[in-house]
N, C-alpha and C. Protein backbone atom coordinates (compact mmCIF):
# COMPACT_ATOMS: atom_id res chain seq x y z
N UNK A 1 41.19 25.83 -6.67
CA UNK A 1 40.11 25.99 -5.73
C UNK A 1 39.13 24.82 -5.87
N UNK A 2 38.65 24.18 -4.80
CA UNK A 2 37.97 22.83 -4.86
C UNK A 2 36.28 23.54 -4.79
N UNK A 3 35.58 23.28 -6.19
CA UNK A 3 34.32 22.95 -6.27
C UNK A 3 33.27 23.78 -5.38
N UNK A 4 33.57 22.31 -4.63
CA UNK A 4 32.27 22.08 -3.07
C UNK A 4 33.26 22.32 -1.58
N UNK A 5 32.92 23.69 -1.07
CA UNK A 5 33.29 23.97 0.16
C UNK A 5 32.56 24.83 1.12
N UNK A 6 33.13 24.92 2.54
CA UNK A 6 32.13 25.49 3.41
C UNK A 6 32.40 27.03 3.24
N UNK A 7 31.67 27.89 3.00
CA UNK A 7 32.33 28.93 3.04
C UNK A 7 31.88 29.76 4.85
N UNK A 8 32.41 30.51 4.87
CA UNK A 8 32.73 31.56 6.23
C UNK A 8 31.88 30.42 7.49
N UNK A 9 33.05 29.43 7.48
CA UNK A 9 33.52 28.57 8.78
C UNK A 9 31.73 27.97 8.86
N UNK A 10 30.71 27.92 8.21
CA UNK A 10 29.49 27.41 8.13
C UNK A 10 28.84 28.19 8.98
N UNK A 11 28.53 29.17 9.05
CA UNK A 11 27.66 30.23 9.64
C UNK A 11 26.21 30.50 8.82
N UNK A 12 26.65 30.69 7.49
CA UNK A 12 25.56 30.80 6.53
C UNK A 12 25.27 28.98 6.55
N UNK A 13 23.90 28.95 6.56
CA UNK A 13 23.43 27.56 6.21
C UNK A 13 23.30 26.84 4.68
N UNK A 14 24.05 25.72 4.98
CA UNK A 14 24.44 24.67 3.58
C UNK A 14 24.14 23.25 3.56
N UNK A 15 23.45 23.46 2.48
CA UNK A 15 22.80 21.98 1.94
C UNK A 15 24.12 21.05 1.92
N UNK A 16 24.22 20.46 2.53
CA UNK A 16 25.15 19.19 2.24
C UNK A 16 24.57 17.58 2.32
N UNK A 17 25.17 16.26 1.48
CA UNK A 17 24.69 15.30 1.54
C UNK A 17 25.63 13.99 1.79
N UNK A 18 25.35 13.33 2.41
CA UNK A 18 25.97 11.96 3.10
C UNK A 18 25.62 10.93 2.17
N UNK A 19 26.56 9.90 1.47
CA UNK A 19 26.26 9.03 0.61
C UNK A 19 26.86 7.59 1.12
N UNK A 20 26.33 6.76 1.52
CA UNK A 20 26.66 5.48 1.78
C UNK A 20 27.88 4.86 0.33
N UNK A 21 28.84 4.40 0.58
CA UNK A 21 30.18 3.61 -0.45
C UNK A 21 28.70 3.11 -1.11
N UNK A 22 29.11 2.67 -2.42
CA UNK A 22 28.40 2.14 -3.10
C UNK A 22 26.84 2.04 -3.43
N UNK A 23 26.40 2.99 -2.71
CA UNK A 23 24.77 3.40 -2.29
C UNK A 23 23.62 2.33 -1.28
N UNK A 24 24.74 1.81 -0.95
CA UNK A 24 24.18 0.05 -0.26
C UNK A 24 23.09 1.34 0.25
N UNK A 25 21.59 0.01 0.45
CA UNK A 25 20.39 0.43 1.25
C UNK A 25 20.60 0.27 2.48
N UNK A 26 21.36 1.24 3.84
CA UNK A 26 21.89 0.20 5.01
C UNK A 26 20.64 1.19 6.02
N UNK A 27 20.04 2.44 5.50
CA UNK A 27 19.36 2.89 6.11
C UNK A 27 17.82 2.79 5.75
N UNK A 28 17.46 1.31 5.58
CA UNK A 28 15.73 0.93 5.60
C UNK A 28 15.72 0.56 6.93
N UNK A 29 17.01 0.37 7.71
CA UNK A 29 16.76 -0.42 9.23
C UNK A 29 16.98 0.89 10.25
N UNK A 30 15.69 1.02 11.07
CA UNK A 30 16.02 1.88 12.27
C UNK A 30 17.31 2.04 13.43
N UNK A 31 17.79 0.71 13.72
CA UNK A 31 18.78 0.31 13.86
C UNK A 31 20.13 2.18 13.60
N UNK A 32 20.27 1.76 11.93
CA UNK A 32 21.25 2.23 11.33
C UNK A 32 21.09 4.20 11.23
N UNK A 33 19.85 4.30 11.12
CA UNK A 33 19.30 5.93 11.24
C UNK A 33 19.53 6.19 12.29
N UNK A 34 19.05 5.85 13.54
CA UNK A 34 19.26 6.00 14.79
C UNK A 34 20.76 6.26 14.72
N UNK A 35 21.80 5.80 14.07
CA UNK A 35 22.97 5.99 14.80
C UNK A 35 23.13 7.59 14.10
N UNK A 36 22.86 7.89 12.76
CA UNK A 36 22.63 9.24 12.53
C UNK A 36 22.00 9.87 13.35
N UNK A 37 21.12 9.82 13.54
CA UNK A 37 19.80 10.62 14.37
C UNK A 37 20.38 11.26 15.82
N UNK A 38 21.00 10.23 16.65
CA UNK A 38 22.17 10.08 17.56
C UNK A 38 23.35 11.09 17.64
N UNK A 39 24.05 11.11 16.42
CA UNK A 39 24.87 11.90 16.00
C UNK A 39 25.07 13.45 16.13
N UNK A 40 24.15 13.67 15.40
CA UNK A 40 23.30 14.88 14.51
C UNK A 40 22.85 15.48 16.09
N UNK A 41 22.26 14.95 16.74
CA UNK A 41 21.75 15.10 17.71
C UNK A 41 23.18 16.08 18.78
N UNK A 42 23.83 14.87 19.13
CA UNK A 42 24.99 15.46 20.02
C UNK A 42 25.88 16.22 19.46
N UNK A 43 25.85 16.49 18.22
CA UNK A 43 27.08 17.81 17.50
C UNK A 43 25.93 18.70 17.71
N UNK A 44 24.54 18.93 17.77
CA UNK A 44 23.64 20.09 18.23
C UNK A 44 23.67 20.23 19.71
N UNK A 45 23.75 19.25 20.65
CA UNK A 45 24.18 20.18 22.05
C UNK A 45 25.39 19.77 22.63
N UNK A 46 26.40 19.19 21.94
CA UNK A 46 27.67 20.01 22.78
C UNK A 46 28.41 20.37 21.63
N UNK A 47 28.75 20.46 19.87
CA UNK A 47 29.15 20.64 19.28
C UNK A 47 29.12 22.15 18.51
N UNK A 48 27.99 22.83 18.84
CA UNK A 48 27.46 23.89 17.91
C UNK A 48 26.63 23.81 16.70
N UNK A 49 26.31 22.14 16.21
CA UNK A 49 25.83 22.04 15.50
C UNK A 49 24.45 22.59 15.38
N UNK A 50 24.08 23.85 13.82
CA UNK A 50 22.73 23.98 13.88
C UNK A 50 21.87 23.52 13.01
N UNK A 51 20.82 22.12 13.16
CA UNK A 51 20.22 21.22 12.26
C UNK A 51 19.16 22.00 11.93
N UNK A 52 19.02 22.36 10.62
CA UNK A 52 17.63 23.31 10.04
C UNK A 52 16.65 22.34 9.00
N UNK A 53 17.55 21.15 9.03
CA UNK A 53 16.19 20.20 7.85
C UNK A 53 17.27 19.39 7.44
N UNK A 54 16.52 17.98 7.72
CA UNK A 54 17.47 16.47 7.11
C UNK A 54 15.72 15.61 6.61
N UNK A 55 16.84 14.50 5.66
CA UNK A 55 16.31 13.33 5.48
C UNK A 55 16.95 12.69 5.48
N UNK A 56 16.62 11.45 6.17
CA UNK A 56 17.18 9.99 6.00
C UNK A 56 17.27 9.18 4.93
N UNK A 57 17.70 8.80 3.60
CA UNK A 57 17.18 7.93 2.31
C UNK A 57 17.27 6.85 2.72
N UNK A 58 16.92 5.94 2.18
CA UNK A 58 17.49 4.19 2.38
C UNK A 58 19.02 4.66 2.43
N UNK A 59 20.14 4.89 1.29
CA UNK A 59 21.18 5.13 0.91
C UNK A 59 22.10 6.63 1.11
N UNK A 60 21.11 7.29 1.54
CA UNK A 60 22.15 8.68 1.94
C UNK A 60 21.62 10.06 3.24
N UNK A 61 21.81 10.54 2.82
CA UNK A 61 20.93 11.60 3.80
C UNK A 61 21.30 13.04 3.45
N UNK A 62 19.93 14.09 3.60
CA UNK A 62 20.59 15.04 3.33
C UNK A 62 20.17 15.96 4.52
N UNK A 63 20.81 17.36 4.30
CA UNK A 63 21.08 18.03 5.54
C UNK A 63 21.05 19.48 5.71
N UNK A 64 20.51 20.04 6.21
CA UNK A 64 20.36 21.82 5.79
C UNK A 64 21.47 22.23 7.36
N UNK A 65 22.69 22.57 7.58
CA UNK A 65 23.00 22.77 8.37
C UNK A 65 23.94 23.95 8.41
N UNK A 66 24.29 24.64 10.04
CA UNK A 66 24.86 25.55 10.21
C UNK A 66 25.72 25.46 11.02
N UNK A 67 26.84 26.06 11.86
CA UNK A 67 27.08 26.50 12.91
C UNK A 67 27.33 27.45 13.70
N UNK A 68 27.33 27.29 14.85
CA UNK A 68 26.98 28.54 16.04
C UNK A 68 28.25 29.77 15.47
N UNK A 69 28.40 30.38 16.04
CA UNK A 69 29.25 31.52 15.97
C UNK A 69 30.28 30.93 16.50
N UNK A 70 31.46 30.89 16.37
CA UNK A 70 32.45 30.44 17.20
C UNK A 70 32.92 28.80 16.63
N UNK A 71 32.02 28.32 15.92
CA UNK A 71 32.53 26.79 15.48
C UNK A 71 32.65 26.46 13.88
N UNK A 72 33.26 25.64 13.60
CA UNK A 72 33.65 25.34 12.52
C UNK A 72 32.74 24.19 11.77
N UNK A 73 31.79 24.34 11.08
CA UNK A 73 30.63 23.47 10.14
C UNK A 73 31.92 21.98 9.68
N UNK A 74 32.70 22.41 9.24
CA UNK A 74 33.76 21.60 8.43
C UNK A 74 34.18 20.82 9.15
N UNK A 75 34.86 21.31 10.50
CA UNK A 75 35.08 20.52 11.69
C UNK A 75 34.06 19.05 12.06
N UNK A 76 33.08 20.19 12.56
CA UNK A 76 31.99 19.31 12.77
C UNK A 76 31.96 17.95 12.23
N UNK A 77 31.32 18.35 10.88
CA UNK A 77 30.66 17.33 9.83
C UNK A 77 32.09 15.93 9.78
N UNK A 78 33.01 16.61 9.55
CA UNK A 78 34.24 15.72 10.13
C UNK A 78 34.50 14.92 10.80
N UNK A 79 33.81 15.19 12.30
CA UNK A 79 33.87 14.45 13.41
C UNK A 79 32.84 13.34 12.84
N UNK A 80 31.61 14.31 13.07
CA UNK A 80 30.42 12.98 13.20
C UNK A 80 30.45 12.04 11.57
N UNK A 81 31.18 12.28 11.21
CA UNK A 81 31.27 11.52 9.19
C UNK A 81 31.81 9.83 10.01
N UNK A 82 33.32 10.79 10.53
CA UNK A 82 34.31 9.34 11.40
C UNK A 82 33.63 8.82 12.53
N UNK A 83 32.75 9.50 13.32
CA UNK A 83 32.21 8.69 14.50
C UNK A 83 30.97 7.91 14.19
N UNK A 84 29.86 8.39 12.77
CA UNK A 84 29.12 7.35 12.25
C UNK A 84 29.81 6.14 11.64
N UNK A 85 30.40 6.35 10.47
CA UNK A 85 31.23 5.38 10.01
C UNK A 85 31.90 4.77 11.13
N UNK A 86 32.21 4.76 12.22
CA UNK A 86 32.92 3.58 13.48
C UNK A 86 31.74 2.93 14.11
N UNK A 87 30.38 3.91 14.45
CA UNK A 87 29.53 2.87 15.09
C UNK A 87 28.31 2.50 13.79
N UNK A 88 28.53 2.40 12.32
CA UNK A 88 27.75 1.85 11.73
C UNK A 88 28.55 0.38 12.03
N UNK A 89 29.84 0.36 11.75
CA UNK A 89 30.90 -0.98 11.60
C UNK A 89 30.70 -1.33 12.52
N UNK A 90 30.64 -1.09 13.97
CA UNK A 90 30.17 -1.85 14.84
C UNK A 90 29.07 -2.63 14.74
N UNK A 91 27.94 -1.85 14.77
CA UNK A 91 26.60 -2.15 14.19
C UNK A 91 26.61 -3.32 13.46
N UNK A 92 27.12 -3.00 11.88
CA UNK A 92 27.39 -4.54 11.28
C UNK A 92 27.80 -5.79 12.01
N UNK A 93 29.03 -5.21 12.61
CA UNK A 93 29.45 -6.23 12.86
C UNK A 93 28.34 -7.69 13.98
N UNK A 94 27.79 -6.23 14.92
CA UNK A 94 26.74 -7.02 15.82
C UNK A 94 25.87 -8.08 15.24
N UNK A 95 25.35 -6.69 14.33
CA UNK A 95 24.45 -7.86 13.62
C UNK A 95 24.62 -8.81 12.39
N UNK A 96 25.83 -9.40 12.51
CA UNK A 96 26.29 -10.10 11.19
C UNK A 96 25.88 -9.97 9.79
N UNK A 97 26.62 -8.60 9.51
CA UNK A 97 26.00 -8.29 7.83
C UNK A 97 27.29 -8.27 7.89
N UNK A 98 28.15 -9.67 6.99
CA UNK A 98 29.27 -9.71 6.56
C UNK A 98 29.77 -8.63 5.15
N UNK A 99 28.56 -8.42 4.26
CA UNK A 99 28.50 -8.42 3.36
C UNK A 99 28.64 -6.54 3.26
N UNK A 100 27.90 -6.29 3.33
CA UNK A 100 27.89 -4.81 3.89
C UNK A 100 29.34 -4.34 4.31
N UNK A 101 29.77 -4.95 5.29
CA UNK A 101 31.28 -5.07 6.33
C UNK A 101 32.55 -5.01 4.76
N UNK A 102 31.85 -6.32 4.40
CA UNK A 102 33.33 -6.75 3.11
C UNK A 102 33.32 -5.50 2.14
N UNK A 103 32.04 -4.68 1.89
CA UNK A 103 31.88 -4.02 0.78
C UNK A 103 32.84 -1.97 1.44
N UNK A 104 32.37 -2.16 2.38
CA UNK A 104 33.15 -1.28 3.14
C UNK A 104 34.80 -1.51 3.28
N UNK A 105 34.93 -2.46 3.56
CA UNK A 105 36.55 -2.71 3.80
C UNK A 105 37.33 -2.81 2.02
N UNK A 106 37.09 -3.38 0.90
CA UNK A 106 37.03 -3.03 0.22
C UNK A 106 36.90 -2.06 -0.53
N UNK A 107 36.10 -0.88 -0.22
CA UNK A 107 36.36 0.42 -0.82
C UNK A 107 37.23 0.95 0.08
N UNK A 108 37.99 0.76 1.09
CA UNK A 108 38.85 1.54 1.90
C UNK A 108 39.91 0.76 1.31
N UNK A 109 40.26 -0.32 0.79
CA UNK A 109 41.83 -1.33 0.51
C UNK A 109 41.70 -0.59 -1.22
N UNK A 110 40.54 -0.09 -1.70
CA UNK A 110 41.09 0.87 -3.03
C UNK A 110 40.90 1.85 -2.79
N UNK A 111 40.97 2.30 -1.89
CA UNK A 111 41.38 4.11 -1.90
C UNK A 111 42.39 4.04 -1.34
N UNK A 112 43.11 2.95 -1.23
CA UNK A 112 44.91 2.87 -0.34
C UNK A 112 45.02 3.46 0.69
N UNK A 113 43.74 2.95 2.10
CA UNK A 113 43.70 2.97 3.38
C UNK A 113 44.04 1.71 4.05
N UNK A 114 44.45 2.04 5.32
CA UNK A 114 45.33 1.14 5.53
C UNK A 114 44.15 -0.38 5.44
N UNK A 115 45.20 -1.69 5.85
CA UNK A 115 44.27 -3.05 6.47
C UNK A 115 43.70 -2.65 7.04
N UNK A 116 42.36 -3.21 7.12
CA UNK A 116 41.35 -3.43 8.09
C UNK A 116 40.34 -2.15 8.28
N UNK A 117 40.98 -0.84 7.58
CA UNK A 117 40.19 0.38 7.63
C UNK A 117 38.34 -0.42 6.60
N UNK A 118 38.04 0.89 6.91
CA UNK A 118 36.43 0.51 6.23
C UNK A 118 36.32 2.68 5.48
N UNK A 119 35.26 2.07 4.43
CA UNK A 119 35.24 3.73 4.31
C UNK A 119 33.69 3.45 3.68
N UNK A 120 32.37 3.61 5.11
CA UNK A 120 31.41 4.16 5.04
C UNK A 120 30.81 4.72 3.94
N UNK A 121 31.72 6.01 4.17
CA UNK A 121 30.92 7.08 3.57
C UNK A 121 31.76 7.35 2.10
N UNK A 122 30.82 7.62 1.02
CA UNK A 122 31.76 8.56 -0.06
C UNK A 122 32.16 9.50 0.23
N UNK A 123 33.38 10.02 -0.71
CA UNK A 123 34.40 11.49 -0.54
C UNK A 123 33.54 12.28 -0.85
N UNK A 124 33.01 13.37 0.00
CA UNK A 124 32.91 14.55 0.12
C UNK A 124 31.14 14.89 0.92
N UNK A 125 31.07 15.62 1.23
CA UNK A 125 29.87 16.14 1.31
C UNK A 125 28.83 17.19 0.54
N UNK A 126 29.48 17.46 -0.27
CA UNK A 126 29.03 18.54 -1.54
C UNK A 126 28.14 19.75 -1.09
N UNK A 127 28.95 20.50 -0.72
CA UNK A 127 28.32 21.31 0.67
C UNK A 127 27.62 22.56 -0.34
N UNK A 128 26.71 23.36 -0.76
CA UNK A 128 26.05 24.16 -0.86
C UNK A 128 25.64 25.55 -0.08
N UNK A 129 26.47 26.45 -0.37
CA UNK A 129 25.97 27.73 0.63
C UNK A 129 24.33 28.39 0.09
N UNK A 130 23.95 28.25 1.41
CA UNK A 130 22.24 28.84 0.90
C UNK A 130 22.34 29.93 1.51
N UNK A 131 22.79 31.05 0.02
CA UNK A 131 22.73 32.30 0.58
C UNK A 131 21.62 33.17 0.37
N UNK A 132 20.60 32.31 0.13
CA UNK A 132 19.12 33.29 -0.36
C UNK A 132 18.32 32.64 0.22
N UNK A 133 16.98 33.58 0.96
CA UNK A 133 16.21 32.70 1.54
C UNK A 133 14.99 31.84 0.13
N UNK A 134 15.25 32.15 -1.58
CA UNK A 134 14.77 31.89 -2.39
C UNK A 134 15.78 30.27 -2.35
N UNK A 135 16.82 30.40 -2.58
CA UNK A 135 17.52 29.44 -2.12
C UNK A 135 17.63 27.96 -1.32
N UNK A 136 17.23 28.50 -0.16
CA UNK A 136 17.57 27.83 0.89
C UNK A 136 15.66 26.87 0.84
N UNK A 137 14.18 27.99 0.49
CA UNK A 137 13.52 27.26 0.30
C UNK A 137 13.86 26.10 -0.51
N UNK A 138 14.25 26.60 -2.23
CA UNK A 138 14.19 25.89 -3.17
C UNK A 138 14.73 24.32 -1.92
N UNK A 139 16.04 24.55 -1.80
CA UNK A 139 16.67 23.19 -0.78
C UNK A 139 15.68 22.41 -0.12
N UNK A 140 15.17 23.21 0.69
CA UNK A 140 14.06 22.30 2.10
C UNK A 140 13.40 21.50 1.40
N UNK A 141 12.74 22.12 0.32
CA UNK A 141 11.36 21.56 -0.13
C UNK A 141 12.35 20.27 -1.30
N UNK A 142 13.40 20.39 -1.71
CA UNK A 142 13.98 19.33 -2.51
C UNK A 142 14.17 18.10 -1.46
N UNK A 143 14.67 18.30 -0.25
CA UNK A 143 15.31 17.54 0.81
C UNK A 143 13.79 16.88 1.34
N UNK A 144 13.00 17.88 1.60
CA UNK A 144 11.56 17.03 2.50
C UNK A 144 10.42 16.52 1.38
N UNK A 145 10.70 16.59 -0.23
CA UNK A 145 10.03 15.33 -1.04
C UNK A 145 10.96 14.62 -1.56
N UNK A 146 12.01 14.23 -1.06
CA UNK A 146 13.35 13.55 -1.39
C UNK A 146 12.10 11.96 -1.44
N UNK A 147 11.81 11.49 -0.49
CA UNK A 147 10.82 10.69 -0.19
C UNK A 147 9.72 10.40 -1.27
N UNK A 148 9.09 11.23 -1.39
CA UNK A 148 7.87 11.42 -2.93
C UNK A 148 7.98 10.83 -3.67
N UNK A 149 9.55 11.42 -4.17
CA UNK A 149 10.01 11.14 -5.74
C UNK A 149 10.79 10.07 -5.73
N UNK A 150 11.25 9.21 -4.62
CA UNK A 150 11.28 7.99 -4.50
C UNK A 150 10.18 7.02 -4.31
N UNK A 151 8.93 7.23 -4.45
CA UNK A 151 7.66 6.67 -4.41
C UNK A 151 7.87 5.36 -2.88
N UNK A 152 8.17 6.44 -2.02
CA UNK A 152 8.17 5.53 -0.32
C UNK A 152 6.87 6.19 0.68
N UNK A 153 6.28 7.21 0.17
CA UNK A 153 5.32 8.23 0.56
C UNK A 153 4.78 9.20 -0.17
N UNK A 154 3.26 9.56 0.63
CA UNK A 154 2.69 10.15 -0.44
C UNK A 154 2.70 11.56 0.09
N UNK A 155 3.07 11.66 1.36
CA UNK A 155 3.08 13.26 1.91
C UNK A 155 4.71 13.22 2.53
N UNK A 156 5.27 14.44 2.88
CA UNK A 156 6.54 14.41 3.04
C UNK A 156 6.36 14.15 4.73
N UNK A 157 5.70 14.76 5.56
CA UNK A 157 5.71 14.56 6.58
C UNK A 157 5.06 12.83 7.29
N UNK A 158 5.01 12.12 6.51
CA UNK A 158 4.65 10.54 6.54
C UNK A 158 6.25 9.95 6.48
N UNK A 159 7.18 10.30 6.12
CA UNK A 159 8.31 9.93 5.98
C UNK A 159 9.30 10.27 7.56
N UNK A 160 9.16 9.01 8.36
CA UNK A 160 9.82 8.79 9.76
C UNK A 160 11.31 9.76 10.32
N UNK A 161 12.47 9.71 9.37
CA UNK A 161 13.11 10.15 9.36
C UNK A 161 13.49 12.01 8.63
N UNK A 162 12.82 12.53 8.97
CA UNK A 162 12.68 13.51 8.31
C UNK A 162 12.45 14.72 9.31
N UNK A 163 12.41 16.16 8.41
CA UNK A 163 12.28 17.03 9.36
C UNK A 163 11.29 17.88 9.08
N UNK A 164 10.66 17.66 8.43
CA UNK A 164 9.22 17.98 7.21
C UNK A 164 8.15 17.67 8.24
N UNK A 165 7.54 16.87 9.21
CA UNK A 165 6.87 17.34 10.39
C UNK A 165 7.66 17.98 11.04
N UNK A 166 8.37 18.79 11.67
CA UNK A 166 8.87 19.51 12.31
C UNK A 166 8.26 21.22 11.29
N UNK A 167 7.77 20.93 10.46
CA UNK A 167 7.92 22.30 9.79
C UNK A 167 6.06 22.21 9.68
N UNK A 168 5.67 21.63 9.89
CA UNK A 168 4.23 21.23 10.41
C UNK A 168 3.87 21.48 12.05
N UNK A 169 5.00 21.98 12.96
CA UNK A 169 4.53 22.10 13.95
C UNK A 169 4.46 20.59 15.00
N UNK A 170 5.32 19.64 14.19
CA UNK A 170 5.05 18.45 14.94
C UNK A 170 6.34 18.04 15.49
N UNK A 171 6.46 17.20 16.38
CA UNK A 171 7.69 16.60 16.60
C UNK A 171 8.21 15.42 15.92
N UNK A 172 9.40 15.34 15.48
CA UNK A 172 10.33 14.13 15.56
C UNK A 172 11.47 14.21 16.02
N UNK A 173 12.28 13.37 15.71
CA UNK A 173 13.38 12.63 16.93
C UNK A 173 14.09 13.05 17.13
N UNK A 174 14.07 14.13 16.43
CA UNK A 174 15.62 15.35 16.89
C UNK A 174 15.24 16.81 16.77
N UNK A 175 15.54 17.62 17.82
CA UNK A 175 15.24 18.65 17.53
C UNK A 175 15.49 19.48 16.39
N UNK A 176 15.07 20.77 15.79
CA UNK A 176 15.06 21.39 14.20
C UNK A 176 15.81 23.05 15.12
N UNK A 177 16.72 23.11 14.58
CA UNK A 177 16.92 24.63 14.43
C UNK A 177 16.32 25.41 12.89
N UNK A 178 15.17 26.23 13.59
CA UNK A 178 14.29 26.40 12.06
C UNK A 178 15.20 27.31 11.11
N UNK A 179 14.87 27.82 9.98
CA UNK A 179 15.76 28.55 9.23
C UNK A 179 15.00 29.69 9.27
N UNK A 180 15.93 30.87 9.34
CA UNK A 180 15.09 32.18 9.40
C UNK A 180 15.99 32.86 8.67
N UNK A 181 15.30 34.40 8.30
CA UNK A 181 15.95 34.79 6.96
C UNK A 181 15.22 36.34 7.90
């Protein structure tokens, strides 16, 4: 039995986290969030995706998420993992970060993927079922001073990419499916 999995098709909401290959900083550029932000966005209205609390890091992101009745969390996260990882590589490529590009294609030629593949993201998402609403706080509040304790801000809701104004009653760039218990 593997570890870290979704349990009952992601209905119950689970902390899971996105880690850039090698922890490269590729998300200090708006540019590169946006293509998350983007993402995240369209698996919430045509996918079933339900977004209850993210952060953006320089290097990873994390994610309080669910899905609708009827869809598969695992699925999901699946899709948008392979459709970020294709338009970050684009991205690079636009904007000539060879380096970034080589470091990607390289961790895909040692994990014995084919030529020319790239592999973004690290293996796995380390998915967390938050089956307590004691739980699921403890999560939010880890995910929205993720920021803090990286000394990039001094309040969580000062941090751009985040969903920590949204829980303030404010807007940012993607809508919040709130968590209720």
């Amino acid at each position: 039995m593997r570890r870290y999995r979704i349990i009952e098709d992601g209905i119950i909401p689970h902390f899971v986290t996105w880690t850039l290959t090698e922890w490269l900083p590729l998300f200090i550029s708006d540019k590169y969030c946006e293509i998350l932000i983007n993402s995240i966005d369209y698996c919430r209205r045509e996918k079933g995706l339900l977004l209850h609390a993210y952060v953006i890091m320089p290097t990873h992101a994390h994610y309080i998420l669910s899905a609708k009745s009827g869809y598969i969390l695992s699925d999901i996260l699946r899709d948008a993992r392979k459709f970020t990882a294709k338009e970050i590589v684009r991205q690079l490529q636009q904007d000539g970060h060879g380096l970034y590009e080589w470091v990607f294609r390289d961790a895909a030629q040692k994990a014995g993927r084919p030529q020319g593949s790239y592999k973004v993201w690290s293996d796995g998402t380390h998915p967390v079922a938050l089956v307590s609403e004691q739980m699921a706080i403890q999560k939010l509040e880890y995910l929205h001073n993720n920021p803090i304790r990286k000394g990039l801000v001094e309040l969580p809701e000062h941090w751009r990419y985040s969903s920590a104004a949204f829980y303030l009653d404010e807007k940012g760039p993607v809508q919040i499916d709130p968590l209720e218990w």
